[in-house]
PDB file of N, CA and C in Angstrom:
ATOM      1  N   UNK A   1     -72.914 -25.481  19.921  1.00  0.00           N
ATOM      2  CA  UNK A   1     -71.774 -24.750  19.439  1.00  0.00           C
ATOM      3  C   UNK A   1     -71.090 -24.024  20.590  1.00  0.00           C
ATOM      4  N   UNK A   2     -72.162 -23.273  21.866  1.00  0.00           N
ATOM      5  CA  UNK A   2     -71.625 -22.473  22.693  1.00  0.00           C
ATOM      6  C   UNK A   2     -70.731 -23.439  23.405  1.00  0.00           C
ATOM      7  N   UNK A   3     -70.951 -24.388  23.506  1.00  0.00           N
ATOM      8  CA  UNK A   3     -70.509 -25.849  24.322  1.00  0.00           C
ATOM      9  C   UNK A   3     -68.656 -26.558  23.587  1.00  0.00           C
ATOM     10  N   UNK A   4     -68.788 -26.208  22.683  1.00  0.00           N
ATOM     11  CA  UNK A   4     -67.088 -26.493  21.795  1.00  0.00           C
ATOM     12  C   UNK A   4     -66.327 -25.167  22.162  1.00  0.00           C
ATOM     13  N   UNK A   5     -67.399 -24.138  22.221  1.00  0.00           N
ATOM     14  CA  UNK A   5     -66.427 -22.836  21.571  1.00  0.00           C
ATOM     15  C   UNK A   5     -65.937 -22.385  23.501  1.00  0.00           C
ATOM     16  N   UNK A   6     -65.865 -22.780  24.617  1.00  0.00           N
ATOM     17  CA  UNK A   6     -65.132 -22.539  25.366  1.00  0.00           C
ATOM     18  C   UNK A   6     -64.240 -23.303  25.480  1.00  0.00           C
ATOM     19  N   UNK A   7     -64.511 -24.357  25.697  1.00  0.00           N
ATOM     20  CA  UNK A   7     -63.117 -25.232  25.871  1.00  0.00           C
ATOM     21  C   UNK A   7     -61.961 -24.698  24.777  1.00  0.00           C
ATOM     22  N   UNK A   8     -62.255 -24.222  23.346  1.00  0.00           N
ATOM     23  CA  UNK A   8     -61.378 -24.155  22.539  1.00  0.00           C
ATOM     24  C   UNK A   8     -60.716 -23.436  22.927  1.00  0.00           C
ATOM     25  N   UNK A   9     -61.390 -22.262  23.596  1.00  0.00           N
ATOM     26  CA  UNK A   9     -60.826 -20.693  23.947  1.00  0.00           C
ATOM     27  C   UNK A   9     -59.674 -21.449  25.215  1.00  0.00           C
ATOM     28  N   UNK A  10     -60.525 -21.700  25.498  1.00  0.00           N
ATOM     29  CA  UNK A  10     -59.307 -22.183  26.783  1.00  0.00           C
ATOM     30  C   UNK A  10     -57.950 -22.653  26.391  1.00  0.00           C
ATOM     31  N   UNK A  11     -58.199 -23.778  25.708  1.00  0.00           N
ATOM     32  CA  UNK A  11     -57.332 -24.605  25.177  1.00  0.00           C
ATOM     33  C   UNK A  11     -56.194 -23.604  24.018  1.00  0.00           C
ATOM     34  N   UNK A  12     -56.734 -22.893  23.533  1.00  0.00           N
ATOM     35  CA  UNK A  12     -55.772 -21.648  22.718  1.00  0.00           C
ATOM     36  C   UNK A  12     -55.281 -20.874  23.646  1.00  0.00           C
ATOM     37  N   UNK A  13     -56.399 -20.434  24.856  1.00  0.00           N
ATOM     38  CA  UNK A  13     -55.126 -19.764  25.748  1.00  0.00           C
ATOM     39  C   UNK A  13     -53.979 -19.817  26.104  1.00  0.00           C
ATOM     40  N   UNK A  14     -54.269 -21.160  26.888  1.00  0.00           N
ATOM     41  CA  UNK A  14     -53.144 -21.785  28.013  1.00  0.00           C
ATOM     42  C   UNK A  14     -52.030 -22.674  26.853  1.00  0.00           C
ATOM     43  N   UNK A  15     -52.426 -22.755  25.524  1.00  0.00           N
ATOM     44  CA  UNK A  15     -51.375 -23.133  24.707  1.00  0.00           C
ATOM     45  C   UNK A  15     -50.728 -22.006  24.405  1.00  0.00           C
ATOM     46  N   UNK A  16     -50.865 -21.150  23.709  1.00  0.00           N
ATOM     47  CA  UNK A  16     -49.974 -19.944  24.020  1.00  0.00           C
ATOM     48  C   UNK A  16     -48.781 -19.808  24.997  1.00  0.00           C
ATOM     49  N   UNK A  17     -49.126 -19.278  26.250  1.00  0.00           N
ATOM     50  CA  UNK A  17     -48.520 -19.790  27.118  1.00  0.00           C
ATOM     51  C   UNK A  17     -47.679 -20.552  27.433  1.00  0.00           C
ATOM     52  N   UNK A  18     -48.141 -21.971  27.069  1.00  0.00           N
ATOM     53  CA  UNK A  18     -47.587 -22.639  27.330  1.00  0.00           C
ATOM     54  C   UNK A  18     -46.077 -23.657  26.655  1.00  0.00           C
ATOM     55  N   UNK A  19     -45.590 -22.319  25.402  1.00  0.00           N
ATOM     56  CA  UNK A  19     -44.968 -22.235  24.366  1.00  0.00           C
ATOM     57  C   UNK A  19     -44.197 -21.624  24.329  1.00  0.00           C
ATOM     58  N   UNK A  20     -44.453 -20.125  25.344  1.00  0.00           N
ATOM     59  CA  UNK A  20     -43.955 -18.963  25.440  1.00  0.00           C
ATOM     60  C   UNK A  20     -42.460 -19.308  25.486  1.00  0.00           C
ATOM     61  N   UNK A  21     -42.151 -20.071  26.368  1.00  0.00           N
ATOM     62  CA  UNK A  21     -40.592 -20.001  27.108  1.00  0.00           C
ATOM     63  C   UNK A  21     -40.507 -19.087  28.307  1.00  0.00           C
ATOM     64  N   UNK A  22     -38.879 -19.251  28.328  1.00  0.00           N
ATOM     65  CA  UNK A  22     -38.757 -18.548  29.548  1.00  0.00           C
ATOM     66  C   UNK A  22     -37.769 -17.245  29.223  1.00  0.00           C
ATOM     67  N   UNK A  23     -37.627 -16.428  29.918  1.00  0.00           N
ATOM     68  CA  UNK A  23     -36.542 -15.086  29.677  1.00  0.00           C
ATOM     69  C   UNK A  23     -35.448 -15.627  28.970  1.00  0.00           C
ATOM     70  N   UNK A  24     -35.246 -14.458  28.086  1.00  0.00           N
ATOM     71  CA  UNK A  24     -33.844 -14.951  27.459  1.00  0.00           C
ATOM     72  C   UNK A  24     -32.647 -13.636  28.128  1.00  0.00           C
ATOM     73  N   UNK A  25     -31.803 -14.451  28.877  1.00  0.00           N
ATOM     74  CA  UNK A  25     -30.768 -14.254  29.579  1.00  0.00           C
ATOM     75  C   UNK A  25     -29.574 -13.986  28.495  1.00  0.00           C
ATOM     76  N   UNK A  26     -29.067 -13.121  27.905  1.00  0.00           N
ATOM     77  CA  UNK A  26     -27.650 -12.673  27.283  1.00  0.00           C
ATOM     78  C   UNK A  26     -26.663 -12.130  27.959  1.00  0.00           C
ATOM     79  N   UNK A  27     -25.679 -12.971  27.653  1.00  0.00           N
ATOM     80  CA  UNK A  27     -24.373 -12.758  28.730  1.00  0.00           C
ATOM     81  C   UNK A  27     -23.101 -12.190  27.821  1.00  0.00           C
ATOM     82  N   UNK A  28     -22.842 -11.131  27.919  1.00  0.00           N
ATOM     83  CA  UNK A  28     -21.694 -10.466  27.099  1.00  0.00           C
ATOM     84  C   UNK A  28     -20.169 -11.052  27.638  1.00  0.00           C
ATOM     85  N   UNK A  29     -19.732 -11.638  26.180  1.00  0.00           N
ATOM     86  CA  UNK A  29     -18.342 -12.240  26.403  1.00  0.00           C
ATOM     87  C   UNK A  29     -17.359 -11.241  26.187  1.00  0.00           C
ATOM     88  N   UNK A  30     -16.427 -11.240  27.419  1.00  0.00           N
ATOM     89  CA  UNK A  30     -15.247 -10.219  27.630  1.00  0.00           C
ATOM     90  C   UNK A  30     -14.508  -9.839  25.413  1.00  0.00           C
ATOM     91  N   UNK A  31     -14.200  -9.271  25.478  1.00  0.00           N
ATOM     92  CA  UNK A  31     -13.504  -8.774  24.372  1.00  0.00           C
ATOM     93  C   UNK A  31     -11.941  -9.745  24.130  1.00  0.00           C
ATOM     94  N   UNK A  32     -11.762 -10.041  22.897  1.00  0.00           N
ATOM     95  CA  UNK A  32     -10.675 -10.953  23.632  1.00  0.00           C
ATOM     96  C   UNK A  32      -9.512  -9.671  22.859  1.00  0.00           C
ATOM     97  N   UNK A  33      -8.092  -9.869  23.843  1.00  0.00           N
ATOM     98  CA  UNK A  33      -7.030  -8.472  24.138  1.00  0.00           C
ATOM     99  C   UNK A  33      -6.299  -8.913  22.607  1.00  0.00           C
ATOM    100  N   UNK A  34      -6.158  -7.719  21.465  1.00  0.00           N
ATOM    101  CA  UNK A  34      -5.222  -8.228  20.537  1.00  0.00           C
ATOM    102  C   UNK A  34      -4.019  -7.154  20.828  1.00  0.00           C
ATOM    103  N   UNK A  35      -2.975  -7.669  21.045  1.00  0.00           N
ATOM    104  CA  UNK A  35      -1.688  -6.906  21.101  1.00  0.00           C
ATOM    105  C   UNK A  35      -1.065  -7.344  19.838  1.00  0.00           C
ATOM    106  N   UNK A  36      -0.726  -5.863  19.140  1.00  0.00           N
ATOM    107  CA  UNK A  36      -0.165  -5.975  17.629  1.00  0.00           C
ATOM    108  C   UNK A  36       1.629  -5.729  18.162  1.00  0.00           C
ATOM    109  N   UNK A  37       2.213  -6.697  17.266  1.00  0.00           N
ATOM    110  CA  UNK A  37       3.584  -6.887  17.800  1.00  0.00           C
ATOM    111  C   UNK A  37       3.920  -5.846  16.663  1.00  0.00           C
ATOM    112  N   UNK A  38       5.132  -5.434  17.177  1.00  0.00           N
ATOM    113  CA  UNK A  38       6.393  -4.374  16.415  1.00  0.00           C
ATOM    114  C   UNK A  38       6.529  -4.927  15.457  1.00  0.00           C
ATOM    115  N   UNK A  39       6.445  -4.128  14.135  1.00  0.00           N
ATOM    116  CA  UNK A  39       6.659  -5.125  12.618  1.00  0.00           C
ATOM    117  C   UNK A  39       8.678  -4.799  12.704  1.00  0.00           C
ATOM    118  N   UNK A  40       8.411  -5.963  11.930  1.00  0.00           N
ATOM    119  CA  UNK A  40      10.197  -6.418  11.925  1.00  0.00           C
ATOM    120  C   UNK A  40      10.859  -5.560  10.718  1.00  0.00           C
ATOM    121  N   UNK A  41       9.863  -5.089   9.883  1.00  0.00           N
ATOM    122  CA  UNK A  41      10.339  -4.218   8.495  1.00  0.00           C
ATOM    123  C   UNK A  41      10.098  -3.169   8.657  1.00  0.00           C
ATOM    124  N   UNK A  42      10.412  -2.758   9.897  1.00  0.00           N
ATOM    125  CA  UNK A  42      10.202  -1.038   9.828  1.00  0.00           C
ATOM    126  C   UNK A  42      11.011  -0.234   9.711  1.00  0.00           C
ATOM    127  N   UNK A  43      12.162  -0.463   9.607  1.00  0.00           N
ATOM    128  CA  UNK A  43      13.232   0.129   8.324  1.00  0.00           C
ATOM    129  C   UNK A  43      13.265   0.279   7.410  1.00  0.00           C
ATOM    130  N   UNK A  44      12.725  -0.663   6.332  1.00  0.00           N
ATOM    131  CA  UNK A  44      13.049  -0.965   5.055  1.00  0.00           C
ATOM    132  C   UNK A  44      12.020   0.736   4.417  1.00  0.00           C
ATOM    133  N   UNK A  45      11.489   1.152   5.243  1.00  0.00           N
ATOM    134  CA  UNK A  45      10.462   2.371   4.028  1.00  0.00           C
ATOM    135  C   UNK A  45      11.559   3.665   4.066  1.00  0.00           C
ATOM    136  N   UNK A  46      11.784   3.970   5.283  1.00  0.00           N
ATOM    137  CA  UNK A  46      12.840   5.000   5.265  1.00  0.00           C
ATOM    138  C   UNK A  46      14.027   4.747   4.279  1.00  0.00           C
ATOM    139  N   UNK A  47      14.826   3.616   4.665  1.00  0.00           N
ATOM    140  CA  UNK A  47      15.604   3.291   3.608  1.00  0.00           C
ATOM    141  C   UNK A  47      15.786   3.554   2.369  1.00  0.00           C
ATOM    142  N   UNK A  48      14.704   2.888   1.782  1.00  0.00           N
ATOM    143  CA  UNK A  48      14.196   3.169   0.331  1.00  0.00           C
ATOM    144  C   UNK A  48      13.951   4.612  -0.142  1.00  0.00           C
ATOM    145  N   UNK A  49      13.008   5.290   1.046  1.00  0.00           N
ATOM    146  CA  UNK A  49      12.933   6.521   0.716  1.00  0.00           C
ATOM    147  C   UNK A  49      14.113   7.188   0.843  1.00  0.00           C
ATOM    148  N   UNK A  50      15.048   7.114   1.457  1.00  0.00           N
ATOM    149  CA  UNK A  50      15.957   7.898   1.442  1.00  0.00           C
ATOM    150  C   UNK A  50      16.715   7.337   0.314  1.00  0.00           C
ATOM    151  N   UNK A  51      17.137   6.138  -0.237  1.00  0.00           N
ATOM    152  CA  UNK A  51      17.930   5.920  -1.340  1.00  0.00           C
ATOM    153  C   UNK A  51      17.079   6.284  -2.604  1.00  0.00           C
ATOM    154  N   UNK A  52      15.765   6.492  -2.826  1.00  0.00           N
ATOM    155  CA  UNK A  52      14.969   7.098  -4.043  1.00  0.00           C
ATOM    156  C   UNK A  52      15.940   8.894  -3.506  1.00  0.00           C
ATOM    157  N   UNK A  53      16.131   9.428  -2.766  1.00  0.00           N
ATOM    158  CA  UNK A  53      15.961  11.163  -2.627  1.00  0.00           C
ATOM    159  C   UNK A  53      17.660  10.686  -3.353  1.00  0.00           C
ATOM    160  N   UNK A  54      18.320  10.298  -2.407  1.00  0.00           N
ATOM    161  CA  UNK A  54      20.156  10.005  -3.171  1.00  0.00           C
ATOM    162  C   UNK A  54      20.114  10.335  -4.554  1.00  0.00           C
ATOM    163  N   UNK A  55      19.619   9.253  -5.174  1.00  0.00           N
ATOM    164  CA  UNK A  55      19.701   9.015  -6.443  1.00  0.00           C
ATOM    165  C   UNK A  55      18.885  10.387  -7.272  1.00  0.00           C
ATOM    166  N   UNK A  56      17.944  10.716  -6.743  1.00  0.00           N
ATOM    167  CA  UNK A  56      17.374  11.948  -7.820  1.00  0.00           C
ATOM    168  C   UNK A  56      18.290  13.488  -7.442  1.00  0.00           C
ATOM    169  N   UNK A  57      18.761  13.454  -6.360  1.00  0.00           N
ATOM    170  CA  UNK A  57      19.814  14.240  -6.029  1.00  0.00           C
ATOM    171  C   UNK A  57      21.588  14.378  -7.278  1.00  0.00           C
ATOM    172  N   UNK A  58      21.635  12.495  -6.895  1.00  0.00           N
ATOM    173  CA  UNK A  58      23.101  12.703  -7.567  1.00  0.00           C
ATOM    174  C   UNK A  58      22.345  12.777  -9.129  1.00  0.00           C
ATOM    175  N   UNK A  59      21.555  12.094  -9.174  1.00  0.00           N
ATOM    176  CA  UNK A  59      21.335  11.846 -11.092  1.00  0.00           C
ATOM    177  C   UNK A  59      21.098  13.322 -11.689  1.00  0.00           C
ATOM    178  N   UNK A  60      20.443  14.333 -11.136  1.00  0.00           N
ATOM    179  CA  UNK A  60      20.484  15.853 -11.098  1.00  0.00           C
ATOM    180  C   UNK A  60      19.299  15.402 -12.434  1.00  0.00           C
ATOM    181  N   UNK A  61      19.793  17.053 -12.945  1.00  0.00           N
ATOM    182  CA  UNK A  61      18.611  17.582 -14.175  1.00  0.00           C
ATOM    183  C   UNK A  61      19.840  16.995 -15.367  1.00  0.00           C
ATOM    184  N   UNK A  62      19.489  15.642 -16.178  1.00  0.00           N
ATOM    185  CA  UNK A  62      20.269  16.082 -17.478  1.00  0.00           C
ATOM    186  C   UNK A  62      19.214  16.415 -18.366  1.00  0.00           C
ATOM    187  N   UNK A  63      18.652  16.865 -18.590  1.00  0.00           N
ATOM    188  CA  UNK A  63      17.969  18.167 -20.216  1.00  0.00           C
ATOM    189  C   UNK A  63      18.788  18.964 -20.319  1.00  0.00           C
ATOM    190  N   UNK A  64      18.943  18.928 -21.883  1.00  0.00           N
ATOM    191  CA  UNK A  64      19.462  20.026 -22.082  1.00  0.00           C
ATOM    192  C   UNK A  64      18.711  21.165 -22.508  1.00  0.00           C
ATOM    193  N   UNK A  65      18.810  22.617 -21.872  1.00  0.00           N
ATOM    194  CA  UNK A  65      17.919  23.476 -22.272  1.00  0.00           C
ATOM    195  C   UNK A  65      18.056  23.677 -23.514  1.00  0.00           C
ATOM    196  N   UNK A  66      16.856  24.028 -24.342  1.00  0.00           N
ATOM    197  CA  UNK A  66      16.368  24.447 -26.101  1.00  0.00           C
ATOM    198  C   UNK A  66      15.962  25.331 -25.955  1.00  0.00           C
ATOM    199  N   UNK A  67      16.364  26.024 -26.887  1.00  0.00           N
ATOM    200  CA  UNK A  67      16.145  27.490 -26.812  1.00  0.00           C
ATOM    201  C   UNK A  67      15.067  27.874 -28.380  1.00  0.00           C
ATOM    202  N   UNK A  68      14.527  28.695 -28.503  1.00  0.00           N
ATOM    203  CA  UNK A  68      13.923  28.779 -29.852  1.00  0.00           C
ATOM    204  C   UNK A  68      14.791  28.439 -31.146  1.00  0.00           C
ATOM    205  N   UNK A  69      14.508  27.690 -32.527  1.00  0.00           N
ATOM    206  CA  UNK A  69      15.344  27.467 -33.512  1.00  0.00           C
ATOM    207  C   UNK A  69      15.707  28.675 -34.169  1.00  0.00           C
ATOM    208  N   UNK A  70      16.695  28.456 -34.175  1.00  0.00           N
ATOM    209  CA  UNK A  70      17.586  29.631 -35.277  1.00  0.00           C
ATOM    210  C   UNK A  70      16.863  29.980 -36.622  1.00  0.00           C
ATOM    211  N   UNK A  71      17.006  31.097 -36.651  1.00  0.00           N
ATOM    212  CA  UNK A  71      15.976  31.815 -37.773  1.00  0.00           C
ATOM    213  C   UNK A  71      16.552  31.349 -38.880  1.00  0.00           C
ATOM    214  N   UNK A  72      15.594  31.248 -40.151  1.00  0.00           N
ATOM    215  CA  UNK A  72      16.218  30.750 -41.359  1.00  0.00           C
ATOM    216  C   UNK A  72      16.541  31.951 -41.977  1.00  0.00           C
ATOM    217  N   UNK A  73      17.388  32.244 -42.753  1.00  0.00           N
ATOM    218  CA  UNK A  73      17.849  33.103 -43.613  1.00  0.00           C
ATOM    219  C   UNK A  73      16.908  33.532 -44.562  1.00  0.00           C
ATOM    220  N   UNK A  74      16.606  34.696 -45.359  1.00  0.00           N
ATOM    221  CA  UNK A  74      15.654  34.614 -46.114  1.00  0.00           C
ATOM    222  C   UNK A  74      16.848  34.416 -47.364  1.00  0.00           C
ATOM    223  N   UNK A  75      15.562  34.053 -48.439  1.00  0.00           N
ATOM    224  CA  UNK A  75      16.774  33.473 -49.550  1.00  0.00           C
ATOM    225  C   UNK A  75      16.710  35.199 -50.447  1.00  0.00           C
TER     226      UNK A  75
END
């Protein structure tokens, strides 16, 4: 038995090993550059907002104020 059981040892060693590989080398790739272009609708929010203020301006308050109902007469 003593006679199997080295070679095995051996043979599990140097397999280990011999499995391992080699360094793992990681190489960081540059960032790639995003340039965000000028949006073409960048008018249109002001616009709007300013033609929503126009309109609640000219359209004003129409309610008419109510005042408490007129008392009933007693009979």
């Amino acid at each position: 038995m003593m006679k199997s059981t080295a070679p095995l040892l051996a043979l599990a060693m140097t397999a280990s090993s011999a499995f391992a590989g080699g360094p793992v080398v990681v190489e960081e790739e540059g960032q790639p550059e995003v340039v965000a272009e000028s949006p073409r609708s960048g008018w249109i929010v002001p616009v709007v907002v300013g033609l929503v203020l126009i309109c609640a301006i000219a359209c004003g308050n129409d309610d008419e104020e109510t005042g408490p109902p007129p008392p009933t007469p007693a009979p």
